[in-house]
Protein backbone atom coordinates (compact mmCIF):
# COMPACT_ATOMS: atom_id res chain seq x y z
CA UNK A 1 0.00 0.00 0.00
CA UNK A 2 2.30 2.69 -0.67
CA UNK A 3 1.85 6.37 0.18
CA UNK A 4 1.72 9.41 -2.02
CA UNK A 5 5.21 10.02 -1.54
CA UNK A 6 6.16 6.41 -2.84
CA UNK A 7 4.22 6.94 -5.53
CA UNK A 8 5.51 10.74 -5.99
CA UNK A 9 9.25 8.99 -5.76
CA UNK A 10 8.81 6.23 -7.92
CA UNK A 11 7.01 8.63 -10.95
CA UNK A 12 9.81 10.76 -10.29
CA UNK A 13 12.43 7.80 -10.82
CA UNK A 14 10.97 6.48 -13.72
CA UNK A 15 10.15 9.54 -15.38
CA UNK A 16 13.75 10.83 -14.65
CA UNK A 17 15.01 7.71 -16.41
CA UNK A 18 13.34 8.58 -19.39
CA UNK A 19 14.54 11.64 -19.89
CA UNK A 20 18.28 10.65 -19.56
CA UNK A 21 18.04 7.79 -22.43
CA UNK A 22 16.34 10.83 -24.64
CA UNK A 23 19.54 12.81 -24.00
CA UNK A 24 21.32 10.03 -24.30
CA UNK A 25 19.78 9.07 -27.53
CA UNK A 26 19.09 5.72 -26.62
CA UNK A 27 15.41 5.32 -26.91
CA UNK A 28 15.18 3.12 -29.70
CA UNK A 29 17.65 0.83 -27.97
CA UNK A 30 16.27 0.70 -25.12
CA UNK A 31 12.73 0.69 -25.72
CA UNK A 32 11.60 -2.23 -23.74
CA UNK A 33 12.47 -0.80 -20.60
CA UNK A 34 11.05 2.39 -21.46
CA UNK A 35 7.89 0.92 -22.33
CA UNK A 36 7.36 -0.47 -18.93
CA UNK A 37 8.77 3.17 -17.53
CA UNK A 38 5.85 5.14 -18.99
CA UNK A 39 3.59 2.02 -18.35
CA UNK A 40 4.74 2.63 -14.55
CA UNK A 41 5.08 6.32 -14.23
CA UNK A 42 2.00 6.46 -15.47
CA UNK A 43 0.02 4.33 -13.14
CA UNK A 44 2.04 5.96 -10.10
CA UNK A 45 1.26 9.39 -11.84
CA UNK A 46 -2.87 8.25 -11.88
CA UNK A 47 -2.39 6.94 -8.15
CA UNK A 48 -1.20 10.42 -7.08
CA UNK A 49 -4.36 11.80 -8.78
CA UNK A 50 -6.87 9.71 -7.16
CA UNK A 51 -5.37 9.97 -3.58
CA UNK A 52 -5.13 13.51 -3.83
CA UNK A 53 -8.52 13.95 -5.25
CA UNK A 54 -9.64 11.42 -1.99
CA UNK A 55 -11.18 9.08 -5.13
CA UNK A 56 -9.35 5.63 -3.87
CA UNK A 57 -8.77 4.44 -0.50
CA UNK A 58 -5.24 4.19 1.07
CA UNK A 59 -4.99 0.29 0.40
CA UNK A 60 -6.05 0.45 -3.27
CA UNK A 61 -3.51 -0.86 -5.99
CA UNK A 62 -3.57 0.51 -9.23
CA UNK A 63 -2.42 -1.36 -11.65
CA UNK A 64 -1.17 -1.28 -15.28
CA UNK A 65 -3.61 -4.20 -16.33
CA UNK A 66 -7.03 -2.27 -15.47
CA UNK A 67 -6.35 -0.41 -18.81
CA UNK A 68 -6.04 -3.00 -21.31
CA UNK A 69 -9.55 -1.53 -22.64
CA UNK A 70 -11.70 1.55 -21.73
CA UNK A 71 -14.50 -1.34 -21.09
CA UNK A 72 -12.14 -2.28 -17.99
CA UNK A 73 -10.55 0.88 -17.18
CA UNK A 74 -14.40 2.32 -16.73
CA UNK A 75 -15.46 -0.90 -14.92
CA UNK A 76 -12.52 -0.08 -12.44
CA UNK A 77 -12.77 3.65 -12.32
CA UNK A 78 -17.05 4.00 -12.12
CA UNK A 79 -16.58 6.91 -10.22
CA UNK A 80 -16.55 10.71 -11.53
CA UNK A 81 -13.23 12.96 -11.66
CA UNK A 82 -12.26 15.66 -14.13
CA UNK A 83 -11.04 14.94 -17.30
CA UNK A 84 -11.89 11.26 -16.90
CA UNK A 85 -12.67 10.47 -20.58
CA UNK A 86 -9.41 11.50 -21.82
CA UNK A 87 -7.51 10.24 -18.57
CA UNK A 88 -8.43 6.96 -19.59
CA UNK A 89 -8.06 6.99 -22.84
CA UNK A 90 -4.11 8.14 -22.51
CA UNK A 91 -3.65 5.23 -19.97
CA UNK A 92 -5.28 2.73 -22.59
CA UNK A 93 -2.90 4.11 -25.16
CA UNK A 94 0.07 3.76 -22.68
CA UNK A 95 -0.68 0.80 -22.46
CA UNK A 96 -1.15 -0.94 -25.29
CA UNK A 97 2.16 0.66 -26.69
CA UNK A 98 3.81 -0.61 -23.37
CA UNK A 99 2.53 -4.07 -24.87
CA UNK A 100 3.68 -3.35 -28.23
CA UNK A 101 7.15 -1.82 -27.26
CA UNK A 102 8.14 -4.88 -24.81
CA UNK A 103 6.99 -7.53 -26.58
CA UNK A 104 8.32 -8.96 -29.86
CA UNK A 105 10.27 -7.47 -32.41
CA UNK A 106 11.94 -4.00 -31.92
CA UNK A 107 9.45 -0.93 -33.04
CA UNK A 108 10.16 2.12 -35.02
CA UNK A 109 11.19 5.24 -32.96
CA UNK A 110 7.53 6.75 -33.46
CA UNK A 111 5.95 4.43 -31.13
CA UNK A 112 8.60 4.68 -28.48
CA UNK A 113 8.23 8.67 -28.95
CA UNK A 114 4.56 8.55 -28.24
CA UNK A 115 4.58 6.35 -25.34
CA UNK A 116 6.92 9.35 -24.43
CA UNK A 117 4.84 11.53 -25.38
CA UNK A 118 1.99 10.32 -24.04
CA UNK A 119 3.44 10.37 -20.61
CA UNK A 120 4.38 13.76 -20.46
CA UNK A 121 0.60 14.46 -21.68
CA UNK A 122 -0.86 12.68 -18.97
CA UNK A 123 1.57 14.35 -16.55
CA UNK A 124 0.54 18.10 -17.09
CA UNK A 125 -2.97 16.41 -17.08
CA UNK A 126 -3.34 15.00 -13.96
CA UNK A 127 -1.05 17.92 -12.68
């Protein structure tokens, strides 16, 4: 059950991580890993959200797999919060490219730039 500040640490982390393979030019090489970066930033990010906005109890676990469809993610989430339509459908997005980027064959540099981008959307978002 972690705290705000876990989850504040660990989006910070991940996010963090990011950045440094863009400046280091190593996204495409490294795309698996950022897949499941923005995968879990973005959950962590979400978590914030909710505990800040009182939404989820302490004990609740978010987790990447309630977004595999908008079906699920609205089946999870059946509660109202601002921006909620597009809120979901960024963390759908996230992650099905988080499936798509860590799975299989190695991906063009466009998906691994929206995951990216995607992110950083959600970010100012939920900010």
């Amino acid at each position: 059950m972690p705290s705000i500040e876990e989850h504040e640490k660990t989006a910070k982390e991940l996010i963090e991580d990011i950045e440094e393979k863009i400046r280091l030019n190593l996204i495409v090489k490294r795309q698996k890993i950022i897949g499941f970066a923005v995968s879990e930033a973005s959950t962590n990010l979400f978590a914030i959200f909710l505990h800040k906005n009182k939404l989820i109890s302490q004990g609740f676990n978010i987790n990447h797999s309630f977004f595999v469809s908008e079906k699920r993610a609205e089946r999870t989430f059946n509660f109202n919060f601002s921006n909620k339509k597009e809120i979901i459908k960024a963390l759908v997005k996230i992650e099905e490219l988080r499936n798509r980027l860590c799975y299989g064959r190695d991906k063009e540099s466009t998906e691994v730039n929206e995951a990216i981008r995607l992110l950083f959307q959600l970010k100012n978002i939920l900010e």
